[in-house]
Each structure stands twice: as C-alpha cells, then as structure tokens.
C-alpha atoms as a PDB file:
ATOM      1  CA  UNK A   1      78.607  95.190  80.233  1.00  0.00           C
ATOM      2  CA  UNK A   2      81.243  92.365  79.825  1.00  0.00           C
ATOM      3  CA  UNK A   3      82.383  90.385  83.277  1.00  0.00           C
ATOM      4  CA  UNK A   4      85.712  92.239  82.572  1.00  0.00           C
ATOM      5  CA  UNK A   5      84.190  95.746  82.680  1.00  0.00           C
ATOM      6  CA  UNK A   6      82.221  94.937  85.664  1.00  0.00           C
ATOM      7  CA  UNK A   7      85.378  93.272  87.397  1.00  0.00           C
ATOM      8  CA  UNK A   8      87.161  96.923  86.620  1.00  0.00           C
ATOM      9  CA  UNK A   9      84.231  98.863  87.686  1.00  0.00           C
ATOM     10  CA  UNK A  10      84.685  96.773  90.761  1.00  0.00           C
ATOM     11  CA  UNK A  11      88.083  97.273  91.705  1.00  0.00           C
ATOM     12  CA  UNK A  12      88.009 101.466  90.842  1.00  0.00           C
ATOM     13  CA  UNK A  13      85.405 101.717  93.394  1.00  0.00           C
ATOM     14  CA  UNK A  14      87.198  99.968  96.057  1.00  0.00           C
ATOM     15  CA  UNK A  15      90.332 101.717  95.694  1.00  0.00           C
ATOM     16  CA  UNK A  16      91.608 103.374  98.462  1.00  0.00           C
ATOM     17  CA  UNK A  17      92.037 106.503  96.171  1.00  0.00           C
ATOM     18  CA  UNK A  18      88.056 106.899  95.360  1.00  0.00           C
ATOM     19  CA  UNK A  19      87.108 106.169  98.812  1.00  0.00           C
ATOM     20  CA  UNK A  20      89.370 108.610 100.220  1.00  0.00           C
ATOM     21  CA  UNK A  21      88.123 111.267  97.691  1.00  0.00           C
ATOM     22  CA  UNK A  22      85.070 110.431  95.819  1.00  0.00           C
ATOM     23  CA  UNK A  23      83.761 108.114  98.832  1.00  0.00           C
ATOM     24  CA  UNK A  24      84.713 110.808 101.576  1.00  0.00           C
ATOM     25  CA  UNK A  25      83.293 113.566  99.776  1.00  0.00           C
ATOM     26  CA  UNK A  26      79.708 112.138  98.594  1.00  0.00           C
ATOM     27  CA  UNK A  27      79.273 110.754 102.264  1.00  0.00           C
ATOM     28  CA  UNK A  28      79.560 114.316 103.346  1.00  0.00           C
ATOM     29  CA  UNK A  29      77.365 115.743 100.797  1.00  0.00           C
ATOM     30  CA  UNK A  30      74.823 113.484 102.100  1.00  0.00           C
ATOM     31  CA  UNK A  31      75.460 114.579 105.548  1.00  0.00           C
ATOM     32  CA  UNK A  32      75.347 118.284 104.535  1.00  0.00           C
ATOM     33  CA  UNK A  33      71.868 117.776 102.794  1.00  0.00           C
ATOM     34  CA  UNK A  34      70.514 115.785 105.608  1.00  0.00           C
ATOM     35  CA  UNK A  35      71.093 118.382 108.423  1.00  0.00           C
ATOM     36  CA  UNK A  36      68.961 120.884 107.392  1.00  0.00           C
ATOM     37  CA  UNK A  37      66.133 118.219 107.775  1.00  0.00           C
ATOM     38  CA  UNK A  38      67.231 116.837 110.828  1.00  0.00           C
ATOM     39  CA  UNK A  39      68.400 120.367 112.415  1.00  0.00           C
ATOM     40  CA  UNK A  40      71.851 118.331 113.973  1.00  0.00           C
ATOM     41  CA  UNK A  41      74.763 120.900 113.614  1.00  0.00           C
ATOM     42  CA  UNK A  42      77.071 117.486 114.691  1.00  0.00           C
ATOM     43  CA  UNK A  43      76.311 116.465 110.972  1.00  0.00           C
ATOM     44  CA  UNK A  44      77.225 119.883 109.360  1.00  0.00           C
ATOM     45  CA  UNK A  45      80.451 119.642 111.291  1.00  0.00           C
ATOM     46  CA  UNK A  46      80.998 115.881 110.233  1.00  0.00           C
ATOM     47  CA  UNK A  47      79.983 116.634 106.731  1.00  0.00           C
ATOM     48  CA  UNK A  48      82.668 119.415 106.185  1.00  0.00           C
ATOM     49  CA  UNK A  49      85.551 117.593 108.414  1.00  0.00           C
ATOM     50  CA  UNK A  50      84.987 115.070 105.572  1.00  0.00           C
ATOM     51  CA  UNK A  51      85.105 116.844 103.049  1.00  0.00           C
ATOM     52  CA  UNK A  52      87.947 119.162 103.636  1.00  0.00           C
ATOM     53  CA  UNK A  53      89.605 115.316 104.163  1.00  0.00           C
ATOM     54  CA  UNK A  54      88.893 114.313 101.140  1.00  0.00           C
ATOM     55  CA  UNK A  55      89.641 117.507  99.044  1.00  0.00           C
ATOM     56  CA  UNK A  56      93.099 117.545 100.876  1.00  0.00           C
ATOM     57  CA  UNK A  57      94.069 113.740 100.113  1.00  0.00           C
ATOM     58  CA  UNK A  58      92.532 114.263  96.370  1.00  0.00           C
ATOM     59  CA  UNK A  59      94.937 117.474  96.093  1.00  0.00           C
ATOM     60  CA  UNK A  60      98.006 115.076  97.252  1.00  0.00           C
ATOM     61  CA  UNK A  61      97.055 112.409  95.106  1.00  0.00           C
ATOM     62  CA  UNK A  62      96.334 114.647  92.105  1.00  0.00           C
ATOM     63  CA  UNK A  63      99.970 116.137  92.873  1.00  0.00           C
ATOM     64  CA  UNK A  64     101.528 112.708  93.007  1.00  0.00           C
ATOM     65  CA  UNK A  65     100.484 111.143  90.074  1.00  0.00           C
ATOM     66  CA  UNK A  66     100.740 114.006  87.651  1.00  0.00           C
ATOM     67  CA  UNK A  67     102.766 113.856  85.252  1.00  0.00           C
ATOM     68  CA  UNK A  68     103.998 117.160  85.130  1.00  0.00           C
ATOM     69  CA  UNK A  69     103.729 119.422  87.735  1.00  0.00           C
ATOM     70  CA  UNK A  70     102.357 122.156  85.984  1.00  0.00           C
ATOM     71  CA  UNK A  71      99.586 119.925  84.646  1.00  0.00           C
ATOM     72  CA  UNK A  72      98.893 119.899  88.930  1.00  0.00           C
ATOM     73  CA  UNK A  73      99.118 123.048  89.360  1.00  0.00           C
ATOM     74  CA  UNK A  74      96.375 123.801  86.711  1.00  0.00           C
ATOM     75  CA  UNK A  75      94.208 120.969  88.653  1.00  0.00           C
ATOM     76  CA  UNK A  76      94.921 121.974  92.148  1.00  0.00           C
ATOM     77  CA  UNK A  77      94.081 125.964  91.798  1.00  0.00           C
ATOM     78  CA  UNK A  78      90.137 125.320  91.192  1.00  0.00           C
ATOM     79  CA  UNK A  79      89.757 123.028  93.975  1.00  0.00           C
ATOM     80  CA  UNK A  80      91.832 125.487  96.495  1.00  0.00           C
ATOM     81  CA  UNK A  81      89.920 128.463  94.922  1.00  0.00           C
ATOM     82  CA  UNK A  82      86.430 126.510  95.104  1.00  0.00           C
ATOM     83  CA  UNK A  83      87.125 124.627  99.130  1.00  0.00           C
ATOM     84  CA  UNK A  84      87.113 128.273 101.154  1.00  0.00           C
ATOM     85  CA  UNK A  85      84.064 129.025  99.203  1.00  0.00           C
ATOM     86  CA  UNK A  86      82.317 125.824  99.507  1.00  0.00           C
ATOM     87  CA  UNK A  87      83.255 126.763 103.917  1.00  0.00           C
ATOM     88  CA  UNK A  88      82.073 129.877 103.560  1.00  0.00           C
ATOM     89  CA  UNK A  89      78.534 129.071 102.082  1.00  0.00           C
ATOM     90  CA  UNK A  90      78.154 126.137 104.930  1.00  0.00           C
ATOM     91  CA  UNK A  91      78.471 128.264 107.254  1.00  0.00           C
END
C-alpha cells in the first residue's frame, strides 16, 4: 500500500460521515454482543440508542448525496425494512 492509499484510508475513517454511521454502529454491535456476557441491560439500551443514531444519520446522508432520488429510495427501503426488525430481535 502506497503512502497515498494509506493517507486516503486515513482520512475516510476519520470522516465525520463513517464515524457517525459505520463508527456509531460497530461500537454498538460491540455493546450488543458484550451484554449478554456481562448481563448489563444499560449496554443493550446504549447499544441500540446507537445504532438507531447511526442508521438515522446514514439514511440522511444516503438521501443527501444521492444523485437521484429514486436511486435513495431504493437504498433507504432495506435499511427502514431491516431497523424495526433488528429492535424487535434485541428485545
């Protein structure tokens, strides 16, 4: 990997827009795993306030930089269908 590529791979995961998705929603999936181990329902409830944050500011962000709305649409539908089941199986 070239100092270029690494300087890229850098700045992508620093972004505001991956840690406000991809950073938000990892953290919680760690927090999800981990309760079951250490029986804390705060973490459960942490885990899925962050990711219902991040699935919401990806859905804006997806919606914002599409280039055609329809295009969105097609993105957005899975995630909306996919989020009440993801709550529903958590809990």
């Amino acid at each position: 990997m070239s100092e270029e590529e690494r300087n890229e791979a850098k700045t992508d995961f620093t972004s505001k827009r991956f840690i406000f998705t991809g950073g938000l929603v990892a953290l919680s999936w760690v927090l999800l795993l981990l309760e079951p181990i250490f029986e804390m329902t705060w973490m459960k409830t942490v885990g899925t306030v962050l990711i219902s944050i991040g699935v919401l500011v990806g859905i804006v962000l997806i919606w914002l930089n599409a280039p055609s709305k329809r295009k969105a649409v097609l993105k957005i539908i899975p995630l909306l269908i996919l989020f009440p089941i993801f709550l529903w199986a958590n809990y």
